[in-house]
Protein backbone atom coordinates (compact mmCIF):
# COMPACT_ATOMS: atom_id res chain seq x y z
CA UNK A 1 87.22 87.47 22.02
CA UNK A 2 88.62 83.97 20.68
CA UNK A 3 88.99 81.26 22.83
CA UNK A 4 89.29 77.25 23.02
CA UNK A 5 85.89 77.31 22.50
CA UNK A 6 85.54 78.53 19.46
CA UNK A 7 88.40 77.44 17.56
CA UNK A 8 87.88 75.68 14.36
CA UNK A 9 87.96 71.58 14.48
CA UNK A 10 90.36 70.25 12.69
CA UNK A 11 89.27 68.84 8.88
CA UNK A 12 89.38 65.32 10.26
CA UNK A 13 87.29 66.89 13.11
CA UNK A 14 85.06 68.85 10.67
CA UNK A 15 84.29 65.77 8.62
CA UNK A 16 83.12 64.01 11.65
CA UNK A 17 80.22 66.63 12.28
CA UNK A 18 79.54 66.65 8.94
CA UNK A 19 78.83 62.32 9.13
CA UNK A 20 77.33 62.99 12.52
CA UNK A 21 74.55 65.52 11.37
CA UNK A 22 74.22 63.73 8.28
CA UNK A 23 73.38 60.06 9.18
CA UNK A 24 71.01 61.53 11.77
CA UNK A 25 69.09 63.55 9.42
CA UNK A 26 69.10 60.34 6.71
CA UNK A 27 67.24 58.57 9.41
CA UNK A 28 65.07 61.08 10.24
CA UNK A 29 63.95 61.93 6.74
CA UNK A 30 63.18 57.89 6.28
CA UNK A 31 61.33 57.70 8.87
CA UNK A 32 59.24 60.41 7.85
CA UNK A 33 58.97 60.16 3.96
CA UNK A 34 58.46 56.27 4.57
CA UNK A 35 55.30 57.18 5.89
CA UNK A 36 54.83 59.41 2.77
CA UNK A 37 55.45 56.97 0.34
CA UNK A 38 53.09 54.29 2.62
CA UNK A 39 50.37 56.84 2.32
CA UNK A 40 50.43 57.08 -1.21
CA UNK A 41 50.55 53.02 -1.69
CA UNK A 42 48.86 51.32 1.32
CA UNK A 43 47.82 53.10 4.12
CA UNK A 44 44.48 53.77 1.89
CA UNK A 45 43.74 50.09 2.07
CA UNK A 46 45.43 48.98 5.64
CA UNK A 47 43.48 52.30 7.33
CA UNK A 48 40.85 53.95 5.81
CA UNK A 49 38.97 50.82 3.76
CA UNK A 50 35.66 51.48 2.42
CA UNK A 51 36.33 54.68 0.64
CA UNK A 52 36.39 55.30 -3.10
CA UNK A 53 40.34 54.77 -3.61
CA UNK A 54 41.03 58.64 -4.71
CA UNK A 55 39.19 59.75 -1.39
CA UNK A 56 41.17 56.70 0.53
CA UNK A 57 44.02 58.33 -1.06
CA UNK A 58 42.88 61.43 0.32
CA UNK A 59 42.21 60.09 4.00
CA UNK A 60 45.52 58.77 4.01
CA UNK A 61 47.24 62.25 2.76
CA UNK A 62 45.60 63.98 5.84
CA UNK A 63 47.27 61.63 7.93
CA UNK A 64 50.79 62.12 6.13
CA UNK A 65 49.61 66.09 6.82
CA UNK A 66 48.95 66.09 10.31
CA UNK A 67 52.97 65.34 10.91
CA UNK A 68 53.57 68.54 9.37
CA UNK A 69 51.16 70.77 11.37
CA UNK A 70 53.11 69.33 14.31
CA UNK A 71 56.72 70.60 13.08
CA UNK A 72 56.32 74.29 14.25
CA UNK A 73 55.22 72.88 17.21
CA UNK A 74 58.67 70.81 17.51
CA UNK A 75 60.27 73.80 16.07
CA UNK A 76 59.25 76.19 19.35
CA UNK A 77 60.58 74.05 21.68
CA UNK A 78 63.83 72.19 20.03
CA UNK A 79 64.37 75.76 19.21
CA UNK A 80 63.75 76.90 22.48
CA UNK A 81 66.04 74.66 24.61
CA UNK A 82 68.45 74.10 22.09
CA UNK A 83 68.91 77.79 22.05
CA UNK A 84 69.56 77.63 25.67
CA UNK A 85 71.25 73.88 26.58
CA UNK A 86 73.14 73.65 23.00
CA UNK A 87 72.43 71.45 19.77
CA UNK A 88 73.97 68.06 20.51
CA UNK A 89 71.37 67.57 23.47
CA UNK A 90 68.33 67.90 21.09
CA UNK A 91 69.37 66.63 18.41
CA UNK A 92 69.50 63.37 19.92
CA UNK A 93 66.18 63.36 21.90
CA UNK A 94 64.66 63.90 18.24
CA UNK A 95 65.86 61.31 16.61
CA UNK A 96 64.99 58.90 19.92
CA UNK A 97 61.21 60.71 18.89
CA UNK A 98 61.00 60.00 15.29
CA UNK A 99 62.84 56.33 15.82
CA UNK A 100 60.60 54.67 18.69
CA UNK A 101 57.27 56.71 16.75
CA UNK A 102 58.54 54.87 13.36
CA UNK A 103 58.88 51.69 14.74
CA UNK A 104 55.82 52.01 16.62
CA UNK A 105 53.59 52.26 13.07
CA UNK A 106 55.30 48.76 12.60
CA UNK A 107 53.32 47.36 14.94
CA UNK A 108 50.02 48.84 14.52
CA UNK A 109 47.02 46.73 14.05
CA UNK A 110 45.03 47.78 10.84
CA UNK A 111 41.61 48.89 10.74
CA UNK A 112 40.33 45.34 10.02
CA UNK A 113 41.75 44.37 13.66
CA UNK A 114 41.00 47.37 15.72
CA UNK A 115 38.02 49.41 13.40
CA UNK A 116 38.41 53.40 13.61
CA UNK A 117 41.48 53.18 16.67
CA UNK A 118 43.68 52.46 13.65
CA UNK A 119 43.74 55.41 12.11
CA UNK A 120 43.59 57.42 15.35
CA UNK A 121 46.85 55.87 16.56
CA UNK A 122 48.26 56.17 13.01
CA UNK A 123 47.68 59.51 13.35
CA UNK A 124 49.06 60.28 16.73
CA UNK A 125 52.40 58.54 15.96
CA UNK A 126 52.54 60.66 12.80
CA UNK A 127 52.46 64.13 14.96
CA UNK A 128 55.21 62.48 17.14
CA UNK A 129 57.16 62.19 14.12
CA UNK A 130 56.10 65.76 12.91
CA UNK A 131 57.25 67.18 16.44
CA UNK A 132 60.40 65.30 16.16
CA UNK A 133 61.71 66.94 12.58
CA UNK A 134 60.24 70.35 13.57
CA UNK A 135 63.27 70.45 15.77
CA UNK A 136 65.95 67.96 13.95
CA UNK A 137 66.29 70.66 11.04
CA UNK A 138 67.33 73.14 12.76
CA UNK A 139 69.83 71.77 15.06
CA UNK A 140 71.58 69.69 12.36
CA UNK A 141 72.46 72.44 9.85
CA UNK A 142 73.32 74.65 12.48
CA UNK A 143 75.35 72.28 14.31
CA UNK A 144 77.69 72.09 10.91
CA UNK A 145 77.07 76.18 10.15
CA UNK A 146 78.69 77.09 13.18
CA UNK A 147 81.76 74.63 13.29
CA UNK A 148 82.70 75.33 9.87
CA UNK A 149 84.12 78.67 8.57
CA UNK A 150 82.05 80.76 6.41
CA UNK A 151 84.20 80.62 2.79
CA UNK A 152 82.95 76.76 2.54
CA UNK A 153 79.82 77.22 4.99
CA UNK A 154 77.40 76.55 1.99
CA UNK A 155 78.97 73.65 1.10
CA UNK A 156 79.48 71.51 4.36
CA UNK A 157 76.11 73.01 5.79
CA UNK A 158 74.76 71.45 2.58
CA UNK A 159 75.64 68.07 3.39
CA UNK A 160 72.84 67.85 6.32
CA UNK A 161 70.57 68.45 3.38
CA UNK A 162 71.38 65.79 1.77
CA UNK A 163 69.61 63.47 4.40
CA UNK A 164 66.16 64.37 2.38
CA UNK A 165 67.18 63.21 -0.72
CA UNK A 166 69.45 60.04 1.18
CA UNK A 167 66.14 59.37 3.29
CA UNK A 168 63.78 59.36 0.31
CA UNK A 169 66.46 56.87 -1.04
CA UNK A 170 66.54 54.76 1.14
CA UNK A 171 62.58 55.03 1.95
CA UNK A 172 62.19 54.49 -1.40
CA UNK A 173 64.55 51.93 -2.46
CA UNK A 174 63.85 49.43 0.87
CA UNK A 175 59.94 49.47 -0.70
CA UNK A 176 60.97 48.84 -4.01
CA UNK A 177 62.63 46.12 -3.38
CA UNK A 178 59.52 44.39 -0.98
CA UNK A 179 57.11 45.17 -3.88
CA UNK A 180 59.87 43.67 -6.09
CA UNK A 181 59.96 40.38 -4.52
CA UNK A 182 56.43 39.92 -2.44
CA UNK A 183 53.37 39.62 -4.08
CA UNK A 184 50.30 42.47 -3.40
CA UNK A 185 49.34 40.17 -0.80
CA UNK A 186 52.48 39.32 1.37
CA UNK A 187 53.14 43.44 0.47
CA UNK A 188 49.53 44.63 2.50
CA UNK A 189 49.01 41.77 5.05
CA UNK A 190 53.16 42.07 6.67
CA UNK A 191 55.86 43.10 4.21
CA UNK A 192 55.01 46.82 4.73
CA UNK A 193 55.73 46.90 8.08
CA UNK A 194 59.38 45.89 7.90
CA UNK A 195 60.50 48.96 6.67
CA UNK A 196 59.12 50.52 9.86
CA UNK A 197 60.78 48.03 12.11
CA UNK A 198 64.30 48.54 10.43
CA UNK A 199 63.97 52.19 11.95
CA UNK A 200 64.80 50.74 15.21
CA UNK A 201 67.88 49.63 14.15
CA UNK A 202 69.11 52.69 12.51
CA UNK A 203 68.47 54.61 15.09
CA UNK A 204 70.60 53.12 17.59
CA UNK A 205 73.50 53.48 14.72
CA UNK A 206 72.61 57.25 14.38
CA UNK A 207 72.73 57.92 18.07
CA UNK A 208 76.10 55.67 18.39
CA UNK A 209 77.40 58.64 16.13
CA UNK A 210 75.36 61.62 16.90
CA UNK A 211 76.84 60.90 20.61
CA UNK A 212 80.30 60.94 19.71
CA UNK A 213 80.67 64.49 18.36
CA UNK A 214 80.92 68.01 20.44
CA UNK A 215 78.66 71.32 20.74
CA UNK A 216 78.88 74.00 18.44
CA UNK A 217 82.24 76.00 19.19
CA UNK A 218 79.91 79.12 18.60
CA UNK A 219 77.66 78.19 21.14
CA UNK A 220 79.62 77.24 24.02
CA UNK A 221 81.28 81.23 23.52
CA UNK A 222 78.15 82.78 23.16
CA UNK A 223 76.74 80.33 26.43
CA UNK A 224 79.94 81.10 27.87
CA UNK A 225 79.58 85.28 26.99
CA UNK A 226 76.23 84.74 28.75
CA UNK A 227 77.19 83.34 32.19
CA UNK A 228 79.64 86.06 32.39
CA UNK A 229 77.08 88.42 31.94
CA UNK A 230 75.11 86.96 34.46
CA UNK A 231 78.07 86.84 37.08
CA UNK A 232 78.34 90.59 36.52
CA UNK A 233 74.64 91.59 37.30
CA UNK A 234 74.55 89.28 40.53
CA UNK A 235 78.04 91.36 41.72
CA UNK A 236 77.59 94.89 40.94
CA UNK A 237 74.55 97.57 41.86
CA UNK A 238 76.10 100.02 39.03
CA UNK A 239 73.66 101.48 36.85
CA UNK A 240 75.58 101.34 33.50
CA UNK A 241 76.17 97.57 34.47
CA UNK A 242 72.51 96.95 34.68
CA UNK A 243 71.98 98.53 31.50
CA UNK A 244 74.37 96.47 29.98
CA UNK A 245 73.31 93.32 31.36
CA UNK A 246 69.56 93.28 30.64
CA UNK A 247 67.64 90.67 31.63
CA UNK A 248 68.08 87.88 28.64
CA UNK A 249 65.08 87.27 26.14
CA UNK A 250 63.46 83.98 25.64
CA UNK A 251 64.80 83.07 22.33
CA UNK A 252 60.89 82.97 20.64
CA UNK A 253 60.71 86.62 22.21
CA UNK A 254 64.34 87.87 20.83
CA UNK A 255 63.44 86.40 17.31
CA UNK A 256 60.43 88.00 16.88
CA UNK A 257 61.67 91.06 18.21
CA UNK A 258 64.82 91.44 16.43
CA UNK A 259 64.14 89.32 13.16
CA UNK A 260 60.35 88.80 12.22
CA UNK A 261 61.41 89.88 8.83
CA UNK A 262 64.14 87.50 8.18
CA UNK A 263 61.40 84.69 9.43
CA UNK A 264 58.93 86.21 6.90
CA UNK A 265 61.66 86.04 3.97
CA UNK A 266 62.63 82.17 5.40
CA UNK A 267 58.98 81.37 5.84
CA UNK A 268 58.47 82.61 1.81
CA UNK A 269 61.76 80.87 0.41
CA UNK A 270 60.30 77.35 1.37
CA UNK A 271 56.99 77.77 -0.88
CA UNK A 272 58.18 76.63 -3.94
CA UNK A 273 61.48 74.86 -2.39
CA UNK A 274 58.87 72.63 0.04
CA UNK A 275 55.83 72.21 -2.71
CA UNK A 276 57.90 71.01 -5.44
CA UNK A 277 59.34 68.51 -3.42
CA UNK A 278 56.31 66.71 -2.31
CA UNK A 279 54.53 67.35 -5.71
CA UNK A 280 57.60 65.68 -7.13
CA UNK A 281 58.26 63.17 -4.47
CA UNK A 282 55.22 62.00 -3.27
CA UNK A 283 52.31 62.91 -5.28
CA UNK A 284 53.73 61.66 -8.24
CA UNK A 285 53.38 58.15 -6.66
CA UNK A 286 49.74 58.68 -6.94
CA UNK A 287 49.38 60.53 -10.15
CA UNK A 288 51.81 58.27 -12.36
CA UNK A 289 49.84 55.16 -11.26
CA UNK A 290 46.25 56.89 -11.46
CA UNK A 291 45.89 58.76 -14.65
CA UNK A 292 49.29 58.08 -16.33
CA UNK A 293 48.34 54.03 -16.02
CA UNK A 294 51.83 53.55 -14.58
CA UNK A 295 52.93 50.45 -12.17
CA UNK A 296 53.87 51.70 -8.75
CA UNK A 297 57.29 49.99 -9.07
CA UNK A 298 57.79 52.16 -12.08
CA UNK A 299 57.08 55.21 -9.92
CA UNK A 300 59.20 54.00 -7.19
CA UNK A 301 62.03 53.29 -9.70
CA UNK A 302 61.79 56.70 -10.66
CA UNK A 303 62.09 58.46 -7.68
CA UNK A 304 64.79 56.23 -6.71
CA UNK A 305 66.88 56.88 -9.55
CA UNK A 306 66.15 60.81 -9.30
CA UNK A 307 66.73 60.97 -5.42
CA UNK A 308 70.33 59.39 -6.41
CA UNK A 309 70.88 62.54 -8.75
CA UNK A 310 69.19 64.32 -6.01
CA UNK A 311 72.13 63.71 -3.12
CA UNK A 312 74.95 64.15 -5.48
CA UNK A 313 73.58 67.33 -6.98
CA UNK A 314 73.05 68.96 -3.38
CA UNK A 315 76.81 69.59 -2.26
CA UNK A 316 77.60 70.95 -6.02
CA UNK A 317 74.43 74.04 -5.12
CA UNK A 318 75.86 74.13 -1.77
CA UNK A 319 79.77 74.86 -3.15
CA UNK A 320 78.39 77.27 -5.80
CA UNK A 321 76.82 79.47 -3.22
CA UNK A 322 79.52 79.86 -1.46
CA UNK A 323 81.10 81.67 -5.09
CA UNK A 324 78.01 83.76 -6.22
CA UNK A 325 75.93 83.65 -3.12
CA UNK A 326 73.19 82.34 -1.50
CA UNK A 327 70.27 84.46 -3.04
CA UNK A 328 71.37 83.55 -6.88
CA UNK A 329 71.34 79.55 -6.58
CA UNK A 330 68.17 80.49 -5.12
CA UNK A 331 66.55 82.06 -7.23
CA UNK A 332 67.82 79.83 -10.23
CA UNK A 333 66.11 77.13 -8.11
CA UNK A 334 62.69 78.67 -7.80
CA UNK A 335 62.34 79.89 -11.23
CA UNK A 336 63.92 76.46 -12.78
CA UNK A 337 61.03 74.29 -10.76
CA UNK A 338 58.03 77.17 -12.22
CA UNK A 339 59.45 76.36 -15.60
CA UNK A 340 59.62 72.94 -14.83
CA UNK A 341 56.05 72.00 -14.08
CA UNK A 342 54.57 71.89 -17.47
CA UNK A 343 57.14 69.65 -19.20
CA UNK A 344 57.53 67.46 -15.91
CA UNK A 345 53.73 66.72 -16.46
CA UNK A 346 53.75 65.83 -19.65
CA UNK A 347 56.64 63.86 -19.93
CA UNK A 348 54.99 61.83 -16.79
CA UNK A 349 51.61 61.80 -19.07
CA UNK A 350 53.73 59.30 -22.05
CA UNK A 351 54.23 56.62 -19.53
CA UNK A 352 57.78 55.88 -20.48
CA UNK A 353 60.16 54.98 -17.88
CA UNK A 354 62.63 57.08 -19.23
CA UNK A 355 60.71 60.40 -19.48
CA UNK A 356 59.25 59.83 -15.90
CA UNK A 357 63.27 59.15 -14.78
CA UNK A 358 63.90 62.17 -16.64
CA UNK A 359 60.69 64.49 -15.30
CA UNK A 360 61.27 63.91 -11.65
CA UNK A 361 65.36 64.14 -11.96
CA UNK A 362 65.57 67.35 -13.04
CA UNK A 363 62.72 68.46 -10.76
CA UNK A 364 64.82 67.38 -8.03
CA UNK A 365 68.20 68.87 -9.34
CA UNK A 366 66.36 72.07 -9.41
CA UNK A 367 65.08 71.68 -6.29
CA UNK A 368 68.64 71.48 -4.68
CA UNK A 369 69.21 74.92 -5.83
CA UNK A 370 67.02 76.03 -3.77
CA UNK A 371 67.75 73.28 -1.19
CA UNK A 372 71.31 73.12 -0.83
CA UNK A 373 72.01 76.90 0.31
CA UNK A 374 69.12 76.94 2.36
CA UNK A 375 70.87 75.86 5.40
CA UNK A 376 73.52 78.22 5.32
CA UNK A 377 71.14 81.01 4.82
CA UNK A 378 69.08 80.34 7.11
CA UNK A 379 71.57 79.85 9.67
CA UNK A 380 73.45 83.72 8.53
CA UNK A 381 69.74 85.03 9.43
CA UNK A 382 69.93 84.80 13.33
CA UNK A 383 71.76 85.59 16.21
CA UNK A 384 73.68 82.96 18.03
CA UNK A 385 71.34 82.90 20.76
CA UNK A 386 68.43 82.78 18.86
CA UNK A 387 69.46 80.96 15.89
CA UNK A 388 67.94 77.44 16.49
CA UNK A 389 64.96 79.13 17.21
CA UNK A 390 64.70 81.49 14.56
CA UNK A 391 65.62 79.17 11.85
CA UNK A 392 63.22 76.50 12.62
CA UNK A 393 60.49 78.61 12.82
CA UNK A 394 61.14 80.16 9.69
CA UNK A 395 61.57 76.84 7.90
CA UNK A 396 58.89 74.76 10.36
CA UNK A 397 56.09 77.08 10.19
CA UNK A 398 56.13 77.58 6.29
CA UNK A 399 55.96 73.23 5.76
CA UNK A 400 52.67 74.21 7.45
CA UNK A 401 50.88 75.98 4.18
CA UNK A 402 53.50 74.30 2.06
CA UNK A 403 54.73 70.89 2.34
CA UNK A 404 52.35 69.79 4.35
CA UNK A 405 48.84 70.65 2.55
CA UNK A 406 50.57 69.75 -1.67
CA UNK A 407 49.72 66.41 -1.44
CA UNK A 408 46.14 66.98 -0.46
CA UNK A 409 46.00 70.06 -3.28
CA UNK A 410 47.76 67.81 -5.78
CA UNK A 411 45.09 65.11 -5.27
CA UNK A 412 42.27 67.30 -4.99
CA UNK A 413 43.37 69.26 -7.74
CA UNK A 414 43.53 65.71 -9.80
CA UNK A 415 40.06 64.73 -8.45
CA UNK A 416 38.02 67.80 -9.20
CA UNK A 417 39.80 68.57 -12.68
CA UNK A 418 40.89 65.37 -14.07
CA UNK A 419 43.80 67.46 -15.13
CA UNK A 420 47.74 68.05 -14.46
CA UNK A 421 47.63 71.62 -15.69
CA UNK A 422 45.91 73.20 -12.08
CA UNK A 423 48.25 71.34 -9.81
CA UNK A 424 51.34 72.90 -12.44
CA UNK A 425 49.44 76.77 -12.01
CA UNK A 426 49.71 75.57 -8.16
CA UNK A 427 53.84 75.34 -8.31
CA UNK A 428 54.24 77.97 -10.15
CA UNK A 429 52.51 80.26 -7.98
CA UNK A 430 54.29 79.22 -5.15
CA UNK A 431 57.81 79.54 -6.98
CA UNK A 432 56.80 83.03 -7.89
CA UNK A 433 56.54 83.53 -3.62
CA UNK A 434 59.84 82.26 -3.26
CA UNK A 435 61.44 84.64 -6.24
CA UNK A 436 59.43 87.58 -3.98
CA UNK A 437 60.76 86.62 -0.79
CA UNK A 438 64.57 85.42 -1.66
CA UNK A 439 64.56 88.85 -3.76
CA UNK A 440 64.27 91.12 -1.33
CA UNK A 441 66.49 89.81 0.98
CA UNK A 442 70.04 90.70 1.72
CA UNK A 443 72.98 88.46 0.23
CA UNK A 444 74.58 86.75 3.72
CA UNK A 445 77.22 84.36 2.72
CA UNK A 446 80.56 86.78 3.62
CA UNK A 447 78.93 86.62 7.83
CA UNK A 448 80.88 85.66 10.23
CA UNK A 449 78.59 83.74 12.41
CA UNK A 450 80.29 84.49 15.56
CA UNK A 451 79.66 88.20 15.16
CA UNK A 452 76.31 87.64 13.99
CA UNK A 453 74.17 89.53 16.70
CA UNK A 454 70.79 90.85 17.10
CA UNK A 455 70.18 94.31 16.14
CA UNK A 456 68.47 97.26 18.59
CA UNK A 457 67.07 98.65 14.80
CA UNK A 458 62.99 98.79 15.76
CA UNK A 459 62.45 98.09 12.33
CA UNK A 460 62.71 95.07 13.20
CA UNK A 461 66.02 93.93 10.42
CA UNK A 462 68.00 91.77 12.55
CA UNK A 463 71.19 91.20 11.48
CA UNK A 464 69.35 91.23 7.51
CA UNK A 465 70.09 94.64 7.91
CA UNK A 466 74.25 94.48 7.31
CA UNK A 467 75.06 95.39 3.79
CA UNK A 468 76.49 92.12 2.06
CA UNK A 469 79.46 94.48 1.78
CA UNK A 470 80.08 94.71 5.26
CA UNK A 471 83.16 93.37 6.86
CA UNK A 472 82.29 89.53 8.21
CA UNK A 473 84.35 90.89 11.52
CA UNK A 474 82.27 94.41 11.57
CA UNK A 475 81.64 95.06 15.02
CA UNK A 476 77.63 94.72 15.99
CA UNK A 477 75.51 97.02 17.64
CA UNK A 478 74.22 95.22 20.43
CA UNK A 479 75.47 91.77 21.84
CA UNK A 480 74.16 91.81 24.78
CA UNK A 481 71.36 88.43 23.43
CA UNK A 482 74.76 86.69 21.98
């Protein structure tokens, strides 16, 4: 059943989507590990004063957590209507979100102007920026997946990903360079705000482009495959026709229906993938200062350097996969980062520049291998018509226990123990999750994501059910939720 619709673009074409879903997600991702990285440096002083600085620190984490107990949220309903009006329609309402709730912290009055309203706002922007990313994710990645063809899938689909580590840059590097050049005074009383206020202007430059490309090919056939069906049941009273054209699912209903498990085996992949990234990332802004008696420009300096390793590293993952597959990058991902934990502590615990540049890089270049094929996996998982919604849920709902809660764990850990070797057991539990869930799960990188279609199996597979043998162009049992 080709058509117009879902013809390839052309490489020029392909390239385009690729920038499009790529420069959104950078902005995204700065917007919402700028707030990270402002948690871990000021937010402690500007918001919660008073405290004993570990427990400000602490405050201020809870904060930076909230936005990620509002990403399922985000997840249910990006998923939901980009499922059923496309991906290029949501995909720019959530960056308008996380854009006007970024600059809006820029402008916050501080809880020496306004008392305890500061942190309430501060918090309610932050779950407007959690809502917003809950559904960004998802629509990006799949709006590359499903214009690209699926021999290179895990590369371009990897190039979405990128945005993390080219948001954390850029989060990163724009504080840097105020703490650089203002004093610790100029930094607290205005010069943290400007990175929030800069969000307004990146925004309109991500929506000039996000505008400019077209829907998923795969989507318009399978929206297209849908009206037809619905023409049919309002013109014929036949009894095999009305058994043919059920009454569609919601997507949330046909995912959990036809694909719980492959949520389950999504939800477990991002433990040690999501952890190690904000134990890495974020928490080491606080640790490296606290009990390693680093400067917080070191730390930043760090991170920037290893987030530059980071975005170059991510494509490389993403191109392997598509040779070996998705599940052993994985895994060589998640096992790397358990390994990791104990020498990235202690090389932290000399103080030397060098060893922290070297303890966080290859954290992060072991994180892409789980990072980089995650998209395309994900994406192989689902249906067409459930496919936004299925793979946000199954990566939104696991930042829940994951990403969002390490910082608070890392700290607490810190606080209670006075020691790096808990929050290390911590990773390395979670990695061995990931290693569980990516195990059992069934190699996908040969699918066709056109033919990818929910199964009638009341097991409950989905489409995780096709041998990694099978034909890409195998014909599926059921397409009537395509």
């Amino acid at each position: 059943m080709a058509s117009a619709a879902s013809a390839p673009p052309t490489p020029a074409g392909l390239k385009r989507i690729v920038a499009a879903s790529l420069i959104g997600t950078t902005i995204e991702w700065y917007d919402f590990f700028l707030y990270g990285s402002a948690a871990a440096l000021v937010f402690n002083k500007l918001f919660f004063p008073g405290s004993d600085p570990l427990v400000g620190t602490l405050l201020s984490f809870l904060t930076y957590a909230v936005g990620f107990a509002a990403r399922p949220l985000g997840a249910l309903v990006f998923g939901h209507y980009g499922d059923r009006l496309g991906r290029k329609k949501l995909l720019v309402l959530s960056l308008l979100l996380m854009g006007g709730a970024t600059f809006a912290i820029g402008l916050l009055p501080t809880h020496a102007t306004v008392g305890a309203a500061a942190p309430v706002l501060l918090t309610a922007l932050r779950l407007v920026q959690g809502f917003a990313l809950g559904g960004e994710w998802g629509g990006a990645v799949l709006l590359v997946s499903e214009h690209g063809d699926a021999k290179r899938r895990g590369f371009w689909a990897s190039w979405p990903q990128t945005g993390a580590p080219a948001g954390q840059l850029l989060a990163t590097g724009v504080l840097s360079l105020l703490t650089a050049t203002l004093s610790d005074a100029a930094f607290i009383s205005w010069g943290w705000r400007v990175p929030f206020l800069l969000s307004g202007l990146l925004v309109i430059v991500g929506l000039w482009i996000r505008l400019s490309v077209d829907e998923s090919p795969v989507f318009k056939r399978a929206l297209a495959q849908a009206e037809a069906r619905k023409t049919m049941r309002a013109t014929t009273t036949s009894a095999a026709a009305e058994a043919e054209t059920e009454t569609e699912e919601m997507p949330l209903v046909s995912v959990l229906r036809h694909h719980w498990r492959d949520v389950l085996v999504a939800m477990g992949a991002r433990m040690a993938e999501n952890i190690s990234y904000y134990v890495i990332t974020a928490f080491i802004l606080v640790y490296a200062t606290t009990s390693a008696g680093v400067s917080k420009q070191t730390a930043l300096n760090a991170v920037l350097i290893a987030s530059a390793v980071h975005f170059a590293v991510i494509p490389a993952w993403g191109a392997l996969s598509d040779r070996v597959g998705r599940r052993p990058v994985y895994l060589l991902g998640a096992a790397g980062v358990g390994l990791w934990m104990f020498p990235f502590f202690r090389l932290i615990d000399t103080g030397g520049f060098g060893n922290i540049i070297l303890a966080v890089t290859v954290g992060l270049v072991l994180h892409g291998a789980m990072y980089a094929p995650q998209a395309a996996f994900f994406s192989e998982m689902f249906a067409t018509r459930m496919r936004y919604s299925g793979a946000s849920i199954g990566a939104q709902f696991a930042s829940v226990a994951a990403g969002a809660p390490a910082p608070l764990i890392a700290t607490a850990l810190l606080a209670d123990y006075d020691s790096s070797t808990p929050i290390a057991l911590y990773v390395i539990g979670a990695a061995v999750v990931t290693l569980i869930a990516v195990g059992v799960a069934r190699e996908t990188r040969h699918r066709d994501l056109a033919d990818v279609e929910a199964s009638p199996d009341p097991s409950g597979s989905g489409p995780g059910s096709r041998s990694s043998s099978e034909p890409a162009d195998a014909p599926t049992a059921n397409a009537r939720t395509a």
